[in-house]
N, C-alpha and C. Protein backbone atom coordinates (compact mmCIF):
# COMPACT_ATOMS: atom_id res chain seq x y z
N UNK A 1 -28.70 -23.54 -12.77
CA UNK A 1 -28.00 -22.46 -12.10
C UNK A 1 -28.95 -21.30 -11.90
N UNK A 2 -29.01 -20.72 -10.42
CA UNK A 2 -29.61 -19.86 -10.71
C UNK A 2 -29.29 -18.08 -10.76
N UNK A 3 -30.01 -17.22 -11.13
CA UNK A 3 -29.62 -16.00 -11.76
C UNK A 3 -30.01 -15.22 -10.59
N UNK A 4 -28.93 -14.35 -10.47
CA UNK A 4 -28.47 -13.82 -9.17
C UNK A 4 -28.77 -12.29 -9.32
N UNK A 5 -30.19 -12.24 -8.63
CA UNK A 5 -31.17 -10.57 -8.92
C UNK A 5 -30.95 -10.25 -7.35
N UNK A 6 -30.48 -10.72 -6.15
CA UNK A 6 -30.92 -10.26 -5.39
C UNK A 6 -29.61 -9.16 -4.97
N UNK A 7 -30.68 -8.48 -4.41
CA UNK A 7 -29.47 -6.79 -3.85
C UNK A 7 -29.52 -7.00 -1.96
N UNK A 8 -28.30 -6.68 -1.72
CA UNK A 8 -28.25 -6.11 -0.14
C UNK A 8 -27.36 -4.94 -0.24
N UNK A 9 -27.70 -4.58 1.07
CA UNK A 9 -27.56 -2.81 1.38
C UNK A 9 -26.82 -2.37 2.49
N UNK A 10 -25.66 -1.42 2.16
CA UNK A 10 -25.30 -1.11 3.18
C UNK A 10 -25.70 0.33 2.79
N UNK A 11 -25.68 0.75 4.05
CA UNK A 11 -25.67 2.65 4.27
C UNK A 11 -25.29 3.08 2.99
N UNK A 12 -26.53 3.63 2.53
CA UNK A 12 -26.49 4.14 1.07
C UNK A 12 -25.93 3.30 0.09
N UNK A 13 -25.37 2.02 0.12
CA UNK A 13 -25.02 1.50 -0.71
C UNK A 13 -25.35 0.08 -1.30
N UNK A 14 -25.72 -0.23 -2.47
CA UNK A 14 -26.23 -1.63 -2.63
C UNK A 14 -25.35 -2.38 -3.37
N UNK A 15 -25.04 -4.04 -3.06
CA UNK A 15 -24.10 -4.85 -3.47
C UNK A 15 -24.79 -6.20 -4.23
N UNK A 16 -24.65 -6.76 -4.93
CA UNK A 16 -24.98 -7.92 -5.45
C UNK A 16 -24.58 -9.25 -4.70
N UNK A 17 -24.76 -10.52 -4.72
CA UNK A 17 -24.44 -11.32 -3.78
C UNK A 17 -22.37 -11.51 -4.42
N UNK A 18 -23.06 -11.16 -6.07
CA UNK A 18 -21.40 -11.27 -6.74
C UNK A 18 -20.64 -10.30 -6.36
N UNK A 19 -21.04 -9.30 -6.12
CA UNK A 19 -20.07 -8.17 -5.55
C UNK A 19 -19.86 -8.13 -4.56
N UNK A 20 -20.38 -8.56 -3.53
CA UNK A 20 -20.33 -8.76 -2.12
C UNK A 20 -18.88 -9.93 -2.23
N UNK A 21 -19.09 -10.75 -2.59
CA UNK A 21 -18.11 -12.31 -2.70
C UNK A 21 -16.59 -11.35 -3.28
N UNK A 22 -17.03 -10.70 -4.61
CA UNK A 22 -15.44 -9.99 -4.98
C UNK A 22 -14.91 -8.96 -3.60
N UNK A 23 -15.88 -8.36 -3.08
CA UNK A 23 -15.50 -7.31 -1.90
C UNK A 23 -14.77 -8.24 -1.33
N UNK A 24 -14.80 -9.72 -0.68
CA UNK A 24 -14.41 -10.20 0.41
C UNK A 24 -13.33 -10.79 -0.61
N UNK A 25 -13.36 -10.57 -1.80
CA UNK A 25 -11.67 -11.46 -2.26
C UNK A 25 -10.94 -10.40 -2.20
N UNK A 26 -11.32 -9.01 -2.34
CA UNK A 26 -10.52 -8.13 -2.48
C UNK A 26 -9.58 -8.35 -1.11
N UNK A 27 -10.67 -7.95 -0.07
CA UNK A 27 -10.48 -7.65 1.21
C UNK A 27 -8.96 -8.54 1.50
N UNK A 28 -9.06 -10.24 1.39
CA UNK A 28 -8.37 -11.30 1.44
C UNK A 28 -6.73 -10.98 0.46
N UNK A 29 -7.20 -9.67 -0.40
CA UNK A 29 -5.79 -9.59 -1.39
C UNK A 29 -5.34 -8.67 -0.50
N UNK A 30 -5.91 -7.48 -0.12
CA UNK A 30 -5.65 -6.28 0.58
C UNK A 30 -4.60 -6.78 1.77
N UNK A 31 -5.46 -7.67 2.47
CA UNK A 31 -4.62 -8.15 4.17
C UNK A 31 -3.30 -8.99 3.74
N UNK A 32 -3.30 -9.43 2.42
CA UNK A 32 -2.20 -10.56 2.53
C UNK A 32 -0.72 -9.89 1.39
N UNK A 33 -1.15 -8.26 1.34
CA UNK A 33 -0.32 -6.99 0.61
C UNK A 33 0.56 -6.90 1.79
N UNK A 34 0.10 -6.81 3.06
CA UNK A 34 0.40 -6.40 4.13
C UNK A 34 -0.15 -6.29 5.56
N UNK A 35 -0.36 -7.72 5.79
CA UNK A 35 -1.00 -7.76 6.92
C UNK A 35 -1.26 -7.25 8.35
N UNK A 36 -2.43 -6.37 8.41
CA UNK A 36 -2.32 -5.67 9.52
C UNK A 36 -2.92 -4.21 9.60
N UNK A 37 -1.86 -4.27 8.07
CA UNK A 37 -2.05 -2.41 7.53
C UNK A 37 -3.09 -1.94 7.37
N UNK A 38 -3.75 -2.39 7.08
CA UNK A 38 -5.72 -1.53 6.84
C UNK A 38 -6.75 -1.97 7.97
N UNK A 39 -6.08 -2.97 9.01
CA UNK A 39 -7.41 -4.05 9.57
C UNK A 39 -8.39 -2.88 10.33
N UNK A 40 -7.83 -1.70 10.65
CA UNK A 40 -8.56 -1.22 12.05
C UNK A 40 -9.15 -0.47 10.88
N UNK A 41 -8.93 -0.20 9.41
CA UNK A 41 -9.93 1.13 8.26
C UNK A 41 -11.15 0.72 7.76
N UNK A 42 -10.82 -1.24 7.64
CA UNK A 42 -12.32 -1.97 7.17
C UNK A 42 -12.52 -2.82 7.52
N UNK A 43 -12.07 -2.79 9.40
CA UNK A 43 -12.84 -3.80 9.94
C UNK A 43 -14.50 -3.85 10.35
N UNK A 44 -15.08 -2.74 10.22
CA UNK A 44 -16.07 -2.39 10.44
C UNK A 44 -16.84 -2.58 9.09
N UNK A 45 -16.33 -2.29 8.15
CA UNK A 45 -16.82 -2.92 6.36
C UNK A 45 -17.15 -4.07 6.30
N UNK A 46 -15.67 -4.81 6.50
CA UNK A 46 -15.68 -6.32 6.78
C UNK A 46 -16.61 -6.94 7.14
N UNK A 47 -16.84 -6.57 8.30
CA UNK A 47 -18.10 -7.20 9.38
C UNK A 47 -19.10 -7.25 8.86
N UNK A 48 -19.95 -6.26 8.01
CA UNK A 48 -21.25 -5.83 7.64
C UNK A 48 -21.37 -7.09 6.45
N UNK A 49 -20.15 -7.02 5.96
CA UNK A 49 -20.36 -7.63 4.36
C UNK A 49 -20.04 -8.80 4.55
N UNK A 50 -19.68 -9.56 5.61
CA UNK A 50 -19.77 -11.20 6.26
C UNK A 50 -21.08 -11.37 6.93
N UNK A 51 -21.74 -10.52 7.18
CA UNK A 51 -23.33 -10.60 7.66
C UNK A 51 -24.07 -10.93 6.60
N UNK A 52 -23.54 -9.96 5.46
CA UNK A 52 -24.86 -9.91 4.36
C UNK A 52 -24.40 -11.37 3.48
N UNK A 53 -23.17 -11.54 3.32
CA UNK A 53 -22.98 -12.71 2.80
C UNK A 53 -23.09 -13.81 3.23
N UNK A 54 -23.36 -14.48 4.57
CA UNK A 54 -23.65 -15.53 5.40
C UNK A 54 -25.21 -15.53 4.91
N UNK A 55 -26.22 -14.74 4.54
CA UNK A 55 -27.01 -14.77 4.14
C UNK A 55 -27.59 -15.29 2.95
N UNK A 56 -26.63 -14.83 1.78
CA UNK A 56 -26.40 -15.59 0.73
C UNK A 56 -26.34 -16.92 0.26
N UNK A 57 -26.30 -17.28 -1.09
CA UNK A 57 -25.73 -18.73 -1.38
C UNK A 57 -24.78 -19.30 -0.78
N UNK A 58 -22.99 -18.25 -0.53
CA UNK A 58 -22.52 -18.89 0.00
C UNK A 58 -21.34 -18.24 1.32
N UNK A 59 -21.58 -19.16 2.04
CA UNK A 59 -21.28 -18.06 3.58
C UNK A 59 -19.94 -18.41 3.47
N UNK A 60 -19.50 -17.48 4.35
CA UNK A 60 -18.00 -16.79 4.31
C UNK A 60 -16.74 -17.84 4.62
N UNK A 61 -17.12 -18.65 6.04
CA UNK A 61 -16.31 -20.00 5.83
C UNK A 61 -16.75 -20.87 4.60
N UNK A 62 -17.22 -20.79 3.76
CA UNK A 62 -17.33 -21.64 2.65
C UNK A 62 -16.26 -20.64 1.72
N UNK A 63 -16.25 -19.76 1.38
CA UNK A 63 -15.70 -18.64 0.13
C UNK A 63 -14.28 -18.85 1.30
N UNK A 64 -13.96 -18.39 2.21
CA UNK A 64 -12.84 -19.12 2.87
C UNK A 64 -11.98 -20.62 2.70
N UNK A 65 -12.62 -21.28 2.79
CA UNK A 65 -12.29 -22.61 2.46
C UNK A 65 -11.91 -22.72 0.47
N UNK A 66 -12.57 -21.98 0.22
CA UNK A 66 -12.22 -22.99 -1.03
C UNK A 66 -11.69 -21.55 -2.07
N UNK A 67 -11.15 -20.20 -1.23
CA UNK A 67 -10.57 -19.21 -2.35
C UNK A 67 -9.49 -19.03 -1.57
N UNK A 68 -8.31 -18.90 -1.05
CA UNK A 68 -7.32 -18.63 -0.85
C UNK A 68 -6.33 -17.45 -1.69
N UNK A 69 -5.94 -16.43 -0.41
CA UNK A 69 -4.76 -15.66 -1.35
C UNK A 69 -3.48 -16.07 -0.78
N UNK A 70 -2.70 -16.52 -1.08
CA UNK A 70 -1.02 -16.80 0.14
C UNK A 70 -0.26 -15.56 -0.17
N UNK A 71 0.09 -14.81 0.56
CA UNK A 71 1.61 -13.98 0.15
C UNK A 71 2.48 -14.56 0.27
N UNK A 72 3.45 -13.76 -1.13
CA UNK A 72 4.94 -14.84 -1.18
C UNK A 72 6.07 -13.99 -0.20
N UNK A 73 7.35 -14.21 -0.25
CA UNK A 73 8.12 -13.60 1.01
C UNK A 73 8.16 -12.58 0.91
N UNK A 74 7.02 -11.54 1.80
CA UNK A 74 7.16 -10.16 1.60
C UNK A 74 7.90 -9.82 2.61
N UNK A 75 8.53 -8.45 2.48
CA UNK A 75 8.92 -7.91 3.59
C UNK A 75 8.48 -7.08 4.79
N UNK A 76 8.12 -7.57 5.60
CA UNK A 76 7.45 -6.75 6.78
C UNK A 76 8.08 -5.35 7.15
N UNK A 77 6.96 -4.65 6.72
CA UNK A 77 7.42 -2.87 6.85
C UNK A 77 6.58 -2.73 7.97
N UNK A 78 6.76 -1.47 8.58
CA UNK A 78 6.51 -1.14 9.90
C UNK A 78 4.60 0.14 9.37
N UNK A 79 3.75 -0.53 9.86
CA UNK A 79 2.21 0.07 9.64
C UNK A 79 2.21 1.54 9.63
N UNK A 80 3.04 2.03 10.91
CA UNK A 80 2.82 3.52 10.94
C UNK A 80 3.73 3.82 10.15
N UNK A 81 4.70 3.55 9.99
CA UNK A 81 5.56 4.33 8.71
C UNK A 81 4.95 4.08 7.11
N UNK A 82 4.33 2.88 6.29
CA UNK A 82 3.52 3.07 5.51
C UNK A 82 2.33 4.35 5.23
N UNK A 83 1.50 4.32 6.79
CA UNK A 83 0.49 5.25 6.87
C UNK A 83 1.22 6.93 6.83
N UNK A 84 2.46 7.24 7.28
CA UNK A 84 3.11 8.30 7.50
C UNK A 84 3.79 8.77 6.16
N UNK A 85 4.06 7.31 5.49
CA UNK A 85 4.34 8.13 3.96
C UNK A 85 3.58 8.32 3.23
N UNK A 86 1.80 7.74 3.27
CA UNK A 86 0.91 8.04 2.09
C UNK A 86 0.27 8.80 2.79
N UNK A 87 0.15 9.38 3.67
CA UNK A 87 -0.30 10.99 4.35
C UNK A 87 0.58 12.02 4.19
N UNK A 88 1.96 11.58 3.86
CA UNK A 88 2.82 13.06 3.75
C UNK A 88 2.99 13.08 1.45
N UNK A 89 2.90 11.88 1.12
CA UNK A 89 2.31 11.45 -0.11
C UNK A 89 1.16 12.23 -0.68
N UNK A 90 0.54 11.71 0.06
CA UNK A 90 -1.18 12.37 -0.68
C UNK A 90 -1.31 13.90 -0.13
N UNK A 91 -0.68 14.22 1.26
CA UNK A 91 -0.94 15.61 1.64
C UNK A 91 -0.09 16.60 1.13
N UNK A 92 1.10 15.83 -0.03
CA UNK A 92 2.34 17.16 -0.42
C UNK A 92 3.15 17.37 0.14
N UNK A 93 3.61 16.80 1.30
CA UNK A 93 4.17 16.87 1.99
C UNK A 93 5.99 16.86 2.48
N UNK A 94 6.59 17.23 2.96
CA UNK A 94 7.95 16.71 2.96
C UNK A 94 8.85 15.84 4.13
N UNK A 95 9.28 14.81 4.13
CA UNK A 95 9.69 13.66 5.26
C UNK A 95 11.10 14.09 5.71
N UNK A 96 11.52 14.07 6.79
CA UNK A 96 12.59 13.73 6.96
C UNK A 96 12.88 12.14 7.40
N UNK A 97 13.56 11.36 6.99
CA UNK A 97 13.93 9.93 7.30
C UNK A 97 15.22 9.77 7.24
N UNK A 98 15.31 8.49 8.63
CA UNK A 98 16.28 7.85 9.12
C UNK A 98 16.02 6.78 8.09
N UNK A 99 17.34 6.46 6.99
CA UNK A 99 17.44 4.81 6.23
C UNK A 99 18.47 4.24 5.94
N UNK A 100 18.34 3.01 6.47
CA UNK A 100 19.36 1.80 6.72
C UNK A 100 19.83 1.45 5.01
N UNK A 101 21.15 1.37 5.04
CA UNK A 101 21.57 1.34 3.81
C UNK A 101 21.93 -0.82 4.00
N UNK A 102 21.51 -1.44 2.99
CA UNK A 102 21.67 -2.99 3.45
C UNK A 102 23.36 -3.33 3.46
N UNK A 103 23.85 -2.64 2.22
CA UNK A 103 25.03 -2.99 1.72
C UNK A 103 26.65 -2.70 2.90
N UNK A 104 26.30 -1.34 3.13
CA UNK A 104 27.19 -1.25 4.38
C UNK A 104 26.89 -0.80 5.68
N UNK A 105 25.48 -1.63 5.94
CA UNK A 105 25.30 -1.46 7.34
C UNK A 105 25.09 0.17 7.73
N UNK A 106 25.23 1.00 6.91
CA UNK A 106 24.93 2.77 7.97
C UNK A 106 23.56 2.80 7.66
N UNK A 107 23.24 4.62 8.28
CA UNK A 107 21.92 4.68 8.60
C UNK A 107 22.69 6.20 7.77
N UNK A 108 21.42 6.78 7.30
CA UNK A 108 21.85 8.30 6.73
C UNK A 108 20.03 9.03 6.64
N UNK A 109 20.22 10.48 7.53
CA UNK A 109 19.16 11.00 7.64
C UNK A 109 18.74 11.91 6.17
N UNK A 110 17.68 11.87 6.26
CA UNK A 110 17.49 12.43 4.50
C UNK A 110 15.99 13.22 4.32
N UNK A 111 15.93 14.23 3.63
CA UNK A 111 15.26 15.31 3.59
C UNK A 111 14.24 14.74 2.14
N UNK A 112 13.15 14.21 2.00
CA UNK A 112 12.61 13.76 0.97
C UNK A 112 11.30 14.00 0.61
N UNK A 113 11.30 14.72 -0.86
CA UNK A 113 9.89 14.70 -1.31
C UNK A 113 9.21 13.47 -2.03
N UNK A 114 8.15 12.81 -1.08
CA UNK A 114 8.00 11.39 -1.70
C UNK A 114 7.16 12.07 -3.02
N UNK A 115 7.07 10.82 -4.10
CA UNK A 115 6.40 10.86 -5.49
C UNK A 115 4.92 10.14 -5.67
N UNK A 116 5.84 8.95 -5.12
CA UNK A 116 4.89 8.00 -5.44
C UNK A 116 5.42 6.59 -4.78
N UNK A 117 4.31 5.72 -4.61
CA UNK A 117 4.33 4.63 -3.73
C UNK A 117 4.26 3.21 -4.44
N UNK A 118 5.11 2.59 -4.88
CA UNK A 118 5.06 1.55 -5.21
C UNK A 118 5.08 -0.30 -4.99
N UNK A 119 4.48 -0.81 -5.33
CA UNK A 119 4.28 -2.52 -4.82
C UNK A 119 4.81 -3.38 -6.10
N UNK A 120 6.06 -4.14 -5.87
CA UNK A 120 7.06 -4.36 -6.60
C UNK A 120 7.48 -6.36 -5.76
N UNK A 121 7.34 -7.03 -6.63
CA UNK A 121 7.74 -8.61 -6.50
C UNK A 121 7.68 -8.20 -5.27
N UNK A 122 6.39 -7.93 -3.91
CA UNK A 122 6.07 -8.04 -3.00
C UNK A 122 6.36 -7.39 -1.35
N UNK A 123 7.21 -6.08 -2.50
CA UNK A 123 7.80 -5.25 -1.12
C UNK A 123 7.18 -3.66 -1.71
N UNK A 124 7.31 -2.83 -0.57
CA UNK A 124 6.95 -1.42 -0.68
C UNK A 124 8.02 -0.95 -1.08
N UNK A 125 8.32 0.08 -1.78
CA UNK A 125 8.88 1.20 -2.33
C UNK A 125 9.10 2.54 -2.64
N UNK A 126 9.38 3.01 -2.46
CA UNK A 126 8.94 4.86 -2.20
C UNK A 126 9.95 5.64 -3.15
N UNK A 127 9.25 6.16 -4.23
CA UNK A 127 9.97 7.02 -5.33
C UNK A 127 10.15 8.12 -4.95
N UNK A 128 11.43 9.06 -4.66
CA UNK A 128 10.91 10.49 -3.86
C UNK A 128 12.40 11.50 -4.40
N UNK A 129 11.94 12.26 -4.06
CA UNK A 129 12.62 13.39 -4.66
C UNK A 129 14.04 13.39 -3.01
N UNK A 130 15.42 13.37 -3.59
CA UNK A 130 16.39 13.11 -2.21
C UNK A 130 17.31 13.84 -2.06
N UNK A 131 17.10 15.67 -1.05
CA UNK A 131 17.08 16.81 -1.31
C UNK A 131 18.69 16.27 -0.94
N UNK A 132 19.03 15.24 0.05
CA UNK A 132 20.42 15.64 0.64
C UNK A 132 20.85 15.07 -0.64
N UNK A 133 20.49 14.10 -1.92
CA UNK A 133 21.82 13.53 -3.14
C UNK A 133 21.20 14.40 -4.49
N UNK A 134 20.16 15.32 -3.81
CA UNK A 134 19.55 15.52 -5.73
C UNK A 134 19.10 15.28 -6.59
N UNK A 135 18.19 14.23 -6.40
CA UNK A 135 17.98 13.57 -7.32
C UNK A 135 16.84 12.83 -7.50
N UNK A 136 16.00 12.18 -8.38
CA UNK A 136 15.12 10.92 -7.85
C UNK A 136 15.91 9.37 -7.13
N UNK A 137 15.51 8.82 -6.30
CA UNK A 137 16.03 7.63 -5.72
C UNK A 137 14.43 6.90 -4.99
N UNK A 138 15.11 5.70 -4.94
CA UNK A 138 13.68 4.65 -4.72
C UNK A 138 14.62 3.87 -3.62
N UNK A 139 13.41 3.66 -2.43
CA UNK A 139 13.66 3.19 -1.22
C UNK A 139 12.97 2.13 -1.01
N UNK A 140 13.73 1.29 -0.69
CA UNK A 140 12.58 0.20 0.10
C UNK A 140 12.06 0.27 1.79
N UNK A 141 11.00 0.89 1.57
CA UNK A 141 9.95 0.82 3.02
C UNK A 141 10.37 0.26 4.03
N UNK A 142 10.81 -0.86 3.97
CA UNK A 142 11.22 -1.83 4.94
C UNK A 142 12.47 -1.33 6.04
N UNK A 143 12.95 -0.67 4.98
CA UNK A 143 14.65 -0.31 5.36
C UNK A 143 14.29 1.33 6.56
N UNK A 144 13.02 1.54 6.16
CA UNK A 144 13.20 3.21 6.64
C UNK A 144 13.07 2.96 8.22
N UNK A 145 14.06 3.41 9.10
CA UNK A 145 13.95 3.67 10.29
C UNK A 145 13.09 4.33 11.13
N UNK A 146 12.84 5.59 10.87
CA UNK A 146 12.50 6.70 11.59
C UNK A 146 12.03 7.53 10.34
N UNK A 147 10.48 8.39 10.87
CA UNK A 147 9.71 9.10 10.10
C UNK A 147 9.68 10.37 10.68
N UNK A 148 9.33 11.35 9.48
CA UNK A 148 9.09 12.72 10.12
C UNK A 148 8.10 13.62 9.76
N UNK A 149 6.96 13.90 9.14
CA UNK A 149 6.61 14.75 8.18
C UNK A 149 6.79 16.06 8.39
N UNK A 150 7.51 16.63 8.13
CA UNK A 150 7.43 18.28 8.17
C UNK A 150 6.61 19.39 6.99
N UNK A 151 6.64 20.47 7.60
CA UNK A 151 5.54 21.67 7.48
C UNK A 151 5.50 21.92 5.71
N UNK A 152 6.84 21.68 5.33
CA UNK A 152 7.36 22.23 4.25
C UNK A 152 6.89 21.24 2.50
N UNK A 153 6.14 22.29 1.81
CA UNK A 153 5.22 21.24 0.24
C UNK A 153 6.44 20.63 0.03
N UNK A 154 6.29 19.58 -0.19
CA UNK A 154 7.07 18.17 -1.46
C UNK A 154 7.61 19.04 -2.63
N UNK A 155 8.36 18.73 -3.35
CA UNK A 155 8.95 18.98 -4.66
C UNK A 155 8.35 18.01 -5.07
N UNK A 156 7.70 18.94 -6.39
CA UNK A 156 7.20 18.08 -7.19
C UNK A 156 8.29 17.86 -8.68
N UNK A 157 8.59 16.50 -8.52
CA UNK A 157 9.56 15.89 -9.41
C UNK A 157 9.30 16.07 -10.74
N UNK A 158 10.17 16.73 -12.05
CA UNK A 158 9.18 16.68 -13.49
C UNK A 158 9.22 15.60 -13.86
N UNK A 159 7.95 15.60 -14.35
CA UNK A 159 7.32 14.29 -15.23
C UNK A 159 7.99 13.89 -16.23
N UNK A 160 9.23 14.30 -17.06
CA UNK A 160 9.95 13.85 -17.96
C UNK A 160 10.64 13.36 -16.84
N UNK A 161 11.96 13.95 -15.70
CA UNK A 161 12.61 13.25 -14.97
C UNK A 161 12.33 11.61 -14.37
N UNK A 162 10.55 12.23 -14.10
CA UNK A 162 10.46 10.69 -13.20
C UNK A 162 9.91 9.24 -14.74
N UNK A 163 9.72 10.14 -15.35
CA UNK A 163 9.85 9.22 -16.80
C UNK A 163 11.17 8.29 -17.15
N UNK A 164 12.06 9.30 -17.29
CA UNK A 164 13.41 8.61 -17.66
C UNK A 164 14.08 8.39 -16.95
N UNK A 165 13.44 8.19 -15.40
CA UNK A 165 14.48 7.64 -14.37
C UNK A 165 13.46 6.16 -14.27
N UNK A 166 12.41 6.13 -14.67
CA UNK A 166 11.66 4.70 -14.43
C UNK A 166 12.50 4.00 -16.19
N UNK A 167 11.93 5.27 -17.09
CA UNK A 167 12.45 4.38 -18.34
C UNK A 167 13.96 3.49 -18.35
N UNK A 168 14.71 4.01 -17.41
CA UNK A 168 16.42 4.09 -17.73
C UNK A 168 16.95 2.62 -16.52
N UNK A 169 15.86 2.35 -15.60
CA UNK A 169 16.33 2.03 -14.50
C UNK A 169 15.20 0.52 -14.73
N UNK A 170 14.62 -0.39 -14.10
CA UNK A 170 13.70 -1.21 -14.25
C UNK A 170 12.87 -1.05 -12.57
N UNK A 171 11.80 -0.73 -12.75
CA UNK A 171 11.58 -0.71 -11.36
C UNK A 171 11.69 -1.51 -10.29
N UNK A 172 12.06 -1.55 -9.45
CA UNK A 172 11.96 -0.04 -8.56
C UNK A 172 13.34 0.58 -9.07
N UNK A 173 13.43 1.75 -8.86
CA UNK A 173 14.71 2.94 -8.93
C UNK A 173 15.92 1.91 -8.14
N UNK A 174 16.98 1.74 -8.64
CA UNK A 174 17.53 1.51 -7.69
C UNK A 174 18.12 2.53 -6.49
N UNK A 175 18.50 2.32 -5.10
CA UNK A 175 18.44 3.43 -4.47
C UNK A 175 19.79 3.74 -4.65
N UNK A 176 20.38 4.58 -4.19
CA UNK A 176 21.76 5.03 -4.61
C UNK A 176 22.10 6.10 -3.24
N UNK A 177 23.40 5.90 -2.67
CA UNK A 177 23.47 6.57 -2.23
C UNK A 177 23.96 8.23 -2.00
């Protein structure tokens, strides 16, 4: 077997042939979270690091062929509304959303400071503060209709609350209306 010293380089950055191979399993976990959702952020990554690895011991239809990730029945959420809640997420932000309730068919508009973003037996989830019931409540992504981010900072939820609403509940929150 042999011992694997050699380095390749991207723009400022150097990878091992082993780290290069985990980059592309990652990549393969990433697309099959949610296919679609990141392709246009590291398709240009992608590319570089199927160059440098075709180079390697072992090229990319080979690590293709014989590593597989399958996703199990996820639910297809809509790309820009993912990207619209971890920008109003990470920026502090506050949403207004249109969400489809499954149980009796309505739709109810809702004023929400998201928390936090969760990946749960294969669906998205959104922990958020839910100005129109008060409370913490957890949404499934899938269900959200219509996005909004408005001007106005997020409530930030206390950390004992969002404690003993994860401790009390099993995740995800169930949503409540």
């Amino acid at each position: 077997s042999k011992v694997e010293l050699s380095q390749y380089q991207l723009p400022g950055l150097w990878f091992s042939t082993g780290e290069i191979q985990a980059l592309l399993t990652m990549d393969a976990l990433l697309e099959s979270l949610q296919p679609g959702m990141l392709t246009s952020h590291i398709k240009p990554l992608r590319s570089r690091i199927r160059i440098l690895l075709d180079k390697s011991d072992h090229s990319v239809d080979e690590i293709a062929k014989r590593i597989r990730i399958l996703p199990a029945m996820a639910k297809s959420i809509n790309a820009q509304h993912f990207q619209t809640i971890s920008q109003a997420l990470l920026n502090r932000k506050r949403l207004i959303m249109t969400y489809y309730n499954r149980q009796d068919g309505s739709e109810t508009s809702r004023e929400i400071s998201p928390q936090r973003l969760i990946r749960y037996r294969d669906s998205w989830y959104l922990d958020a503060w839910c100005h129109l019931r008060g409370g913490l409540r957890s949404f499934s992504v899938d269900a959200v209709r219509q996005l909004e981010i408005i001007a106005q900072s997020a409530l930030d939820a206390d950390e004992n609350e969002r404690s003993q609403a994860v401790s009390s509940h099993p995740i995800p929150l169930r949503t409540k209306t």
